[in-house]
Structures are given as C-alpha cells and as structure tokens.
Protein backbone atom coordinates (compact mmCIF):
# COMPACT_ATOMS: atom_id res chain seq x y z
CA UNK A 1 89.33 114.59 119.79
CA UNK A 2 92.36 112.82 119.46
CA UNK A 3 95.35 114.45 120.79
CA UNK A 4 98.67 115.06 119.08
CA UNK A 5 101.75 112.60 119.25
CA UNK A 6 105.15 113.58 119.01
CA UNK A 7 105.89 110.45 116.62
CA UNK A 8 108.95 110.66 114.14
CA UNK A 9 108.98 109.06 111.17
CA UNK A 10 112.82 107.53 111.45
CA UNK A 11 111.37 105.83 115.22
CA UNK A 12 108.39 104.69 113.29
CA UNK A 13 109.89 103.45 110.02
CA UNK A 14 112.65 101.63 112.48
CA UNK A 15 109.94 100.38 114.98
CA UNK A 16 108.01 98.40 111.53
CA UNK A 17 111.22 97.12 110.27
CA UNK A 18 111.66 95.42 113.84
CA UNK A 19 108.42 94.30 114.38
CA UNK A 20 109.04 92.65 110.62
CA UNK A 21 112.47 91.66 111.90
CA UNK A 22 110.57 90.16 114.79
CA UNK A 23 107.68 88.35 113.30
CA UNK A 24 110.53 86.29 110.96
CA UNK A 25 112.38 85.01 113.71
CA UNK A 26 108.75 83.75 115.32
CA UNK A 27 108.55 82.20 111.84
CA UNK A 28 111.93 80.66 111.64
CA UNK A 29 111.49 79.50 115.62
CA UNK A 30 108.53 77.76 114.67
CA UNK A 31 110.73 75.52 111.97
CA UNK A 32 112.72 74.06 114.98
CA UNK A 33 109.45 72.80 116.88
CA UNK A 34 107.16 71.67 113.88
CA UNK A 35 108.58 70.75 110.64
CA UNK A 36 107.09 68.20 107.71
CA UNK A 37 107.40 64.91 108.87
CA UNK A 38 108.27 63.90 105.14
CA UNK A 39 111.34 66.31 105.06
CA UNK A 40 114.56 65.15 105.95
CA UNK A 41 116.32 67.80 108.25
CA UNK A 42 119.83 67.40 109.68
CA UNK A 43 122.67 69.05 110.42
CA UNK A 44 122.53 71.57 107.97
CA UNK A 45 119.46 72.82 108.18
CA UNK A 46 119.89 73.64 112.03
CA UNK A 47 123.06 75.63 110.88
CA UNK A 48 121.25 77.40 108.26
CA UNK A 49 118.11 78.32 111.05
CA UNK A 50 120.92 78.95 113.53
CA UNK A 51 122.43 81.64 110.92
CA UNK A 52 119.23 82.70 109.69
CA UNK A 53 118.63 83.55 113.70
CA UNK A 54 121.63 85.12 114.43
CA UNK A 55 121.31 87.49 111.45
CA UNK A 56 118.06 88.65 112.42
CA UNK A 57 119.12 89.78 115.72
CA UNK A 58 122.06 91.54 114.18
CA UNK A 59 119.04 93.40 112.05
CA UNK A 60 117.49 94.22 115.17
CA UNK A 61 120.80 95.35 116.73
CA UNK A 62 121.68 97.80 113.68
CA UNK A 63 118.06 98.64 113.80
CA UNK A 64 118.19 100.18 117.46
CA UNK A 65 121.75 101.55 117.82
CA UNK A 66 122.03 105.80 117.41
CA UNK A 67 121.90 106.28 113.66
CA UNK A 68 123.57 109.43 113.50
CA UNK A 69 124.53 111.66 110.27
CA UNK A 70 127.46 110.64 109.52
CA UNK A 71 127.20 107.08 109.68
CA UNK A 72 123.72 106.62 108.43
CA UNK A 73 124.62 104.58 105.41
CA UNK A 74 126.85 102.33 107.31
CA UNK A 75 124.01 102.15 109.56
CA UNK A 76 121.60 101.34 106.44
CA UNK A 77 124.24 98.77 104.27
CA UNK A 78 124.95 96.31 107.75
CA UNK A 79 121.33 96.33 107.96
CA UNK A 80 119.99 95.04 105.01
CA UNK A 81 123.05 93.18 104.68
CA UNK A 82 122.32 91.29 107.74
CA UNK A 83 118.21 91.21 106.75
CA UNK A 84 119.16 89.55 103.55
CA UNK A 85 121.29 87.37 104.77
CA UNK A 86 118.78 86.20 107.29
CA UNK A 87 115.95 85.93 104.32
CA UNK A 88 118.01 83.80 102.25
CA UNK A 89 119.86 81.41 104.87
CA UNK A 90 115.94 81.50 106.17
CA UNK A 91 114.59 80.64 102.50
CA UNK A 92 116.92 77.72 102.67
CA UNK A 93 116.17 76.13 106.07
CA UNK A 94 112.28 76.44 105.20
CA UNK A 95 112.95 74.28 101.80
CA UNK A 96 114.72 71.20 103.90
CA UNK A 97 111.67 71.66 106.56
CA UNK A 98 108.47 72.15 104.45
CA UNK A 99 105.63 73.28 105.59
CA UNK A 100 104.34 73.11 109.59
CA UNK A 101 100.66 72.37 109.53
CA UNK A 102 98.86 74.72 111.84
CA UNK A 103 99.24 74.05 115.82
CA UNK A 104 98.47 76.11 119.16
CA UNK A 105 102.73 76.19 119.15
CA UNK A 106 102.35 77.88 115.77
CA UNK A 107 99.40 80.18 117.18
CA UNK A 108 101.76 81.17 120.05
CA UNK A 109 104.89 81.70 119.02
CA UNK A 110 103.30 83.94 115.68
CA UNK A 111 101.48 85.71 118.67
CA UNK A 112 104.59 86.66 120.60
CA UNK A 113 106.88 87.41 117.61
CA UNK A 114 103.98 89.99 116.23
CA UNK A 115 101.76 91.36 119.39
CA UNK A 116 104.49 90.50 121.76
CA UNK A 117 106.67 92.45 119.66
CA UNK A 118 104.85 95.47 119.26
CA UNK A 119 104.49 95.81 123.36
CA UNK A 120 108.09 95.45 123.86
CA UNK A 121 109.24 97.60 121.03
CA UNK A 122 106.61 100.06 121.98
CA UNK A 123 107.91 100.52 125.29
CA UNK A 124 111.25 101.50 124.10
CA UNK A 125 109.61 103.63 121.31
CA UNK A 126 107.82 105.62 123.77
CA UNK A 127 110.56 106.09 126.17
CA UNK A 128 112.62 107.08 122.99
CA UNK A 129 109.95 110.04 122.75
CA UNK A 130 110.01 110.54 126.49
CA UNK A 131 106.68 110.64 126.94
CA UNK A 132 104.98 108.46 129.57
CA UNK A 133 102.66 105.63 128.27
CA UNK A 134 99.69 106.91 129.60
CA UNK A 135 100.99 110.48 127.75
CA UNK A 136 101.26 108.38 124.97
CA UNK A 137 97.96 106.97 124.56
CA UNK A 138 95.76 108.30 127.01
CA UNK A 139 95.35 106.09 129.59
CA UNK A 140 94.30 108.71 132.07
CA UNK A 141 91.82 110.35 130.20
CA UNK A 142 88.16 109.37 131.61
CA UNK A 143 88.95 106.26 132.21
CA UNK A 144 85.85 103.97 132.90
CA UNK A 145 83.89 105.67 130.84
CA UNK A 146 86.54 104.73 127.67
CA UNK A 147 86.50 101.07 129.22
CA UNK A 148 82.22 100.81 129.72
CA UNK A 149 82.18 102.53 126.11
CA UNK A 150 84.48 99.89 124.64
CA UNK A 151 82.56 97.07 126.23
CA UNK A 152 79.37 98.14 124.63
CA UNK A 153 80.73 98.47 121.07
CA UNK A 154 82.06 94.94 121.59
CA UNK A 155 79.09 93.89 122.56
CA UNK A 156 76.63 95.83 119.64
CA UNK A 157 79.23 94.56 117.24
CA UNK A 158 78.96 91.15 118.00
CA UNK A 159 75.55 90.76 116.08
CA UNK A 160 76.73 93.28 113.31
CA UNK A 161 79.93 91.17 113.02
CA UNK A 162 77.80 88.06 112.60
CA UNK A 163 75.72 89.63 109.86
CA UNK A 164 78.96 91.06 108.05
CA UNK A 165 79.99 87.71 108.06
CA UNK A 166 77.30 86.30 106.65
CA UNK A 167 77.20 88.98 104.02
CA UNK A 168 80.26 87.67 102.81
CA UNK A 169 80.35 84.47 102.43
CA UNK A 170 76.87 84.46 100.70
CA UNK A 171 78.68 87.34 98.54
CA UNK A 172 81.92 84.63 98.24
CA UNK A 173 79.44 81.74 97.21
CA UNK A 174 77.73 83.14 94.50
CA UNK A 175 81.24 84.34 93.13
CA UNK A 176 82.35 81.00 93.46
CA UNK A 177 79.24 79.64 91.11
CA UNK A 178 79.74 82.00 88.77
CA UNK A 179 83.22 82.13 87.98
CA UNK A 180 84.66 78.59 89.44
CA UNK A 181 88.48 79.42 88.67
CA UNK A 182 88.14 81.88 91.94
CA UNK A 183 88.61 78.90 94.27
CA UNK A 184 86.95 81.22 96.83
CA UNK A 185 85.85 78.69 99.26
CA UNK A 186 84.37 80.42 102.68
CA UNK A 187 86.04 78.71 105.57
CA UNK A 188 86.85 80.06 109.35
CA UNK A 189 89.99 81.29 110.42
CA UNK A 190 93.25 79.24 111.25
CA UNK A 191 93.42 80.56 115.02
CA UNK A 192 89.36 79.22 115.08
CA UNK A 193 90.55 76.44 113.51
CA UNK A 194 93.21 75.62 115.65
CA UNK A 195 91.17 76.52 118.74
CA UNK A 196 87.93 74.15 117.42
CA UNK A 197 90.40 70.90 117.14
CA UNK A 198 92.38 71.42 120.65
CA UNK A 199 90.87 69.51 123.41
CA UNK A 200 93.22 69.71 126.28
CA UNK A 201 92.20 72.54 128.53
CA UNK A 202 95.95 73.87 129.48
CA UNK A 203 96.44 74.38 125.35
CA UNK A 204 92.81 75.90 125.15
CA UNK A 205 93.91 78.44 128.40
CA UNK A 206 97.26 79.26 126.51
CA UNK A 207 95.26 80.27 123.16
CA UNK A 208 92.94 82.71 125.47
CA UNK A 209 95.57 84.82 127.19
CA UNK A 210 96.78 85.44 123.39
CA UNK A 211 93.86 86.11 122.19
CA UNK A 212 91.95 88.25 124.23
CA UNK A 213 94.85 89.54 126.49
CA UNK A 214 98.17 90.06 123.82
CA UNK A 215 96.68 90.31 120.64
CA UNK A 216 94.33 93.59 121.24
CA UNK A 217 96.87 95.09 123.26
CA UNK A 218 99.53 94.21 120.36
CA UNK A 219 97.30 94.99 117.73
CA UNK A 220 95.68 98.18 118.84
CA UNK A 221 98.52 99.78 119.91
CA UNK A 222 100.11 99.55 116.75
CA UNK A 223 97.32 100.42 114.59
CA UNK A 224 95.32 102.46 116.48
CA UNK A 225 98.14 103.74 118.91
CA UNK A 226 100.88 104.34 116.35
CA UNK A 227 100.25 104.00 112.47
CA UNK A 228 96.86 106.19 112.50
CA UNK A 229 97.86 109.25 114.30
CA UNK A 230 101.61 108.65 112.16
CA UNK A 231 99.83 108.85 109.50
CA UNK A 232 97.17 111.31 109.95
CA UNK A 233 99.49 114.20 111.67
CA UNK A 234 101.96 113.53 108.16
CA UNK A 235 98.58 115.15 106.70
CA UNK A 236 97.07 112.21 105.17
CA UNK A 237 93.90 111.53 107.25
CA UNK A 238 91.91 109.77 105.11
CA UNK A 239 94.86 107.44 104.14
CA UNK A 240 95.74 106.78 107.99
CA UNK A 241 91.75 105.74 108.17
CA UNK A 242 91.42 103.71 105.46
CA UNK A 243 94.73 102.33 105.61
CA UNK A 244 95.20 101.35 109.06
CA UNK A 245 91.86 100.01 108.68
CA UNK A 246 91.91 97.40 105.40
CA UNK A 247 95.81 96.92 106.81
CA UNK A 248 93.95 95.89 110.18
CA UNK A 249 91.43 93.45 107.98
CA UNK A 250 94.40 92.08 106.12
CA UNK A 251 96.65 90.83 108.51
CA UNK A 252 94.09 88.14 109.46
CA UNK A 253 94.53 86.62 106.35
CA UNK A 254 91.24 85.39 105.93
CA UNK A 255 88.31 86.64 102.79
CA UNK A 256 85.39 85.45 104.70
CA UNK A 257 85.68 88.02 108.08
CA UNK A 258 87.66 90.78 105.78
CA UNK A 259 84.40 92.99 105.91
CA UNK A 260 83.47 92.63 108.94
CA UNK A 261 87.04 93.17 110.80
CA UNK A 262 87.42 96.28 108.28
CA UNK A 263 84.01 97.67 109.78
CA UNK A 264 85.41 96.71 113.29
CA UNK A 265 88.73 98.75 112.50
CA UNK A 266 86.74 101.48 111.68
CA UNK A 267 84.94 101.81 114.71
CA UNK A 268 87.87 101.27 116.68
CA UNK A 269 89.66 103.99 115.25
CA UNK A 270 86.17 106.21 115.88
CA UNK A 271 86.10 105.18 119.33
CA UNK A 272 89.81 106.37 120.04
CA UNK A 273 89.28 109.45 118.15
CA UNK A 274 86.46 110.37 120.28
CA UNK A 275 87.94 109.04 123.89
CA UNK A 276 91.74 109.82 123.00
CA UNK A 277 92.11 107.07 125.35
CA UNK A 278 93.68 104.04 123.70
CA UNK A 279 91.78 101.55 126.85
CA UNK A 280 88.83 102.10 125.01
CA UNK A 281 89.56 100.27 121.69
CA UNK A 282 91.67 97.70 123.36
CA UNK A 283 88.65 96.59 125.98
CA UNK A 284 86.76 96.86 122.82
CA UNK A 285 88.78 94.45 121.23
CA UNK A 286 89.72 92.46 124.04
CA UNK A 287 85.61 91.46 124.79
CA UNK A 288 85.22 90.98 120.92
CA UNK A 289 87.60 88.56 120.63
CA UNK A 290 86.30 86.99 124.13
CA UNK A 291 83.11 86.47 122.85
CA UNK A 292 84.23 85.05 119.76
CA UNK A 293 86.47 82.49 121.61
CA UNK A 294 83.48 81.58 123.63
CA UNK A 295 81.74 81.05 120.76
CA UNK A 296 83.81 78.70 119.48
CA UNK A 297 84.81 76.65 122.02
CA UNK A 298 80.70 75.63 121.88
C-alpha cells in the first residue's frame, strides 16, 4: 500500500509551473541551434530569444522565492508578467525561425528541459518538505524485490505492448477508410524516428542515456512520484489514476502507442501502489524503453 506524502498543493502547483517554465526555455534553446534554413534570422531575432530567455528565468526566479501572505499578489503579477512576456517575445523569435525539423539536438535538449527538469526541481521540492528522497518515494522499502518485480513487468509488457499497438493502428486504419477527412495516418514516434535515421554511434549513445536512464527517472517521478499520490490524498483517487495515466499517454504525442502507453501507465501506477517503492516503476520503465530502443536500432 502506498504510503502517505506530505505534498502541498502551493509546492506542487509551483513545481508544474517550473517544469512548464522549464520545458519553454528547452524549446526556445533549441531555436538558436536548428532553425529553417529558408528563414532569415538576424539580429533581432537573437534579441527577441535573448529576452524571451531572460524572462523565463525571471519566471522561475519569482516562482521559487518565499511567497509569503502579504506579498502573494506581487509574487503572482511579476510572475505572469514575466511568463507573458517570455511567451510573446518567444512567439516572435519562433515566426523569424520557423520550424526545426526533428534532430537528436532536438531529442536532447526537449529531454533535459522536461525529465531533466523534473529531477532537479524535485530535489529542491523534496528538501522543501524535508523529507529524505528515499522518505519520499521509497527507495528503501524491499528493494530488489521492487527492482526484479519491475523487470518482469517490463519484460511481460513488451509482447502486450506490441499487441496494443497493433490494436491500434488496425483500429486507426479502418477509421481512416471510413471517414478520410481524419487524416489518421499510423506512423512511429519522432524519438523512433529520430533514433531509426541516426547512424553515428556517439549520437545513437547520447539518445540511450535519455531514454532509458533520464526519461523514466523524469517521467516516473513526476507522475507516479508526485501527481498521483497529489492527487489521490486531495480525495480524488480515481481522477489521480486515470489522469496521471491518459496525461502519461499524452505527452508522447503520438495516436498509434496512446493505448498501449495508457495500459503501461496503469500498471506502473499498480506496481508502485503495491511496492510503495518508486525503483520499481522506474526499472520498469527504464527496461521497457531499453528494449524498445533495441528494437529499433535493428
């Protein structure tokens, strides 16, 4: 049974706007490495990124100074003031750059603003509770058998996860033939994507320690770690489930493994319950998404 957290809701609500804080600055990094080679940038749009930038890590600033009583609106109005600010001078610099097409740089650096992100701010969330991390999520509790027990869901799910798959995009074929104007066309993720058209070996190494190293850890500690027992202590179990869970399948941004990540989430979530040991989804998640690299790189 999972155990209690002392979460609050102001740490939380602040700890989302930063990792959203976070992820936008990745985003807006990204614009001075890759931009559309048909879009003239110059001088102004590196002052507009450079203000967009600076903006954001005022956000963050306001975001993780002492918001006491008395100054909680000030607190509030030089926040969004500076979030807005960095939205629109960002809204600008993306115009004069386009679009960047898809790239292991891309891959990274929206790994580290999001994942990365979450481990940092997590650490400073959990001292802000004063509560050690393994206090926080269990690491102590039994753990080899949470590790063996998260290695053999990855490995049962593997199979299921293949037939999920396949469930869906047979379900997101015949869609398409009846009603054309969907557009739904089955394709594999961009990070797959990505991973299939790399050949050099040192780019192919980077996109592994993301994937199976950052992104569980990153991903499961703020879903499984920190949204679901948020949620569920609140008094809304079933909404931390089946939230954290479709949130979990929607943040891949991709229709064809929506089902089957959504069933994944949802075992994850069972296997913490049931170990209160967060290792246990994370090794879980770590050997799915090992397996799944593997399989691509074939």
């Amino acid at each position: 049974m999972l155990s209690v957290k002392p979460w609050k809701t102001e740490a939380m609500l602040r700890l989302l706007a930063s990792v959203f804080v976070c992820l936008y600055a990745g985003s807006l990094l990204l614009l001075t490495l890759h931009h559309d080679d048909k879009a003239r940038v110059g001088t102004g749009f590196y002052l507009l990124l450079v203000g967009a930038l600076g903006c954001s890590a005022a956000a963050l600033v306001c975001l993780h100074r002492p918001w006491t009583l008395e100054r909680i609106m000030r607190h509030l109005a030089a926040f969004l003031i500076f979030f807005y600010g960095g939205l629109l001078l960002g809204a600008f610099a993306q115009k004069l750059a386009g679009s960047p097409g898809p790239s292991v740089a891309q891959m990274v650096i929206g790994a580290v603003s999001f994942q990365g992100a979450v481990v940092l701010l997590a650490g400073r969330f959990v001292r802000e509770h004063q509560v050690t991390w393994s206090e926080a999520f269990g690491f102590g509790n039994r753990r080899r058998l949470a590790i063996v027990l998260g290695f053999c869901l990855a490995c049962g799910f593997v199979w299921l996860g293949t037939a999920l798959q396949a469930v869906s995009v047979a379900a997101m074929e015949a869609a398409s033939k009846r009603l054309p104007g969907l557009h739904l066309k089955p394709e594999a993720q961009q990070a797959v994507q990505t991973l299939q058209a790399t050949t050099g070996w040192g780019a192919r190494l980077l996109l592994g320690v993301v994937t199976i190293l950052l992104a569980p850890m990153g991903e499961e500690i703020l879903f499984r770690g920190l949204l679901y027992p948020w949620i569920k202590q609140a008094g809304y179990p079933r909404l931390a489930l089946w939230g954290t869970v479709a949130l979990f399948a929607l943040i891949h941004l991709n229709l064809e493994t929506f089902l089957p990540l959504a069933v994944l989430a949802l075992a994850l979530t069972m296997l913490y319950e049931w170990t209160d040991n967060l290792l246990a989804p994370v090794a879980a998640h770590a050997l799915f998404n090992a397996l799944n690299f593997a399989r691509a790189l074939t």
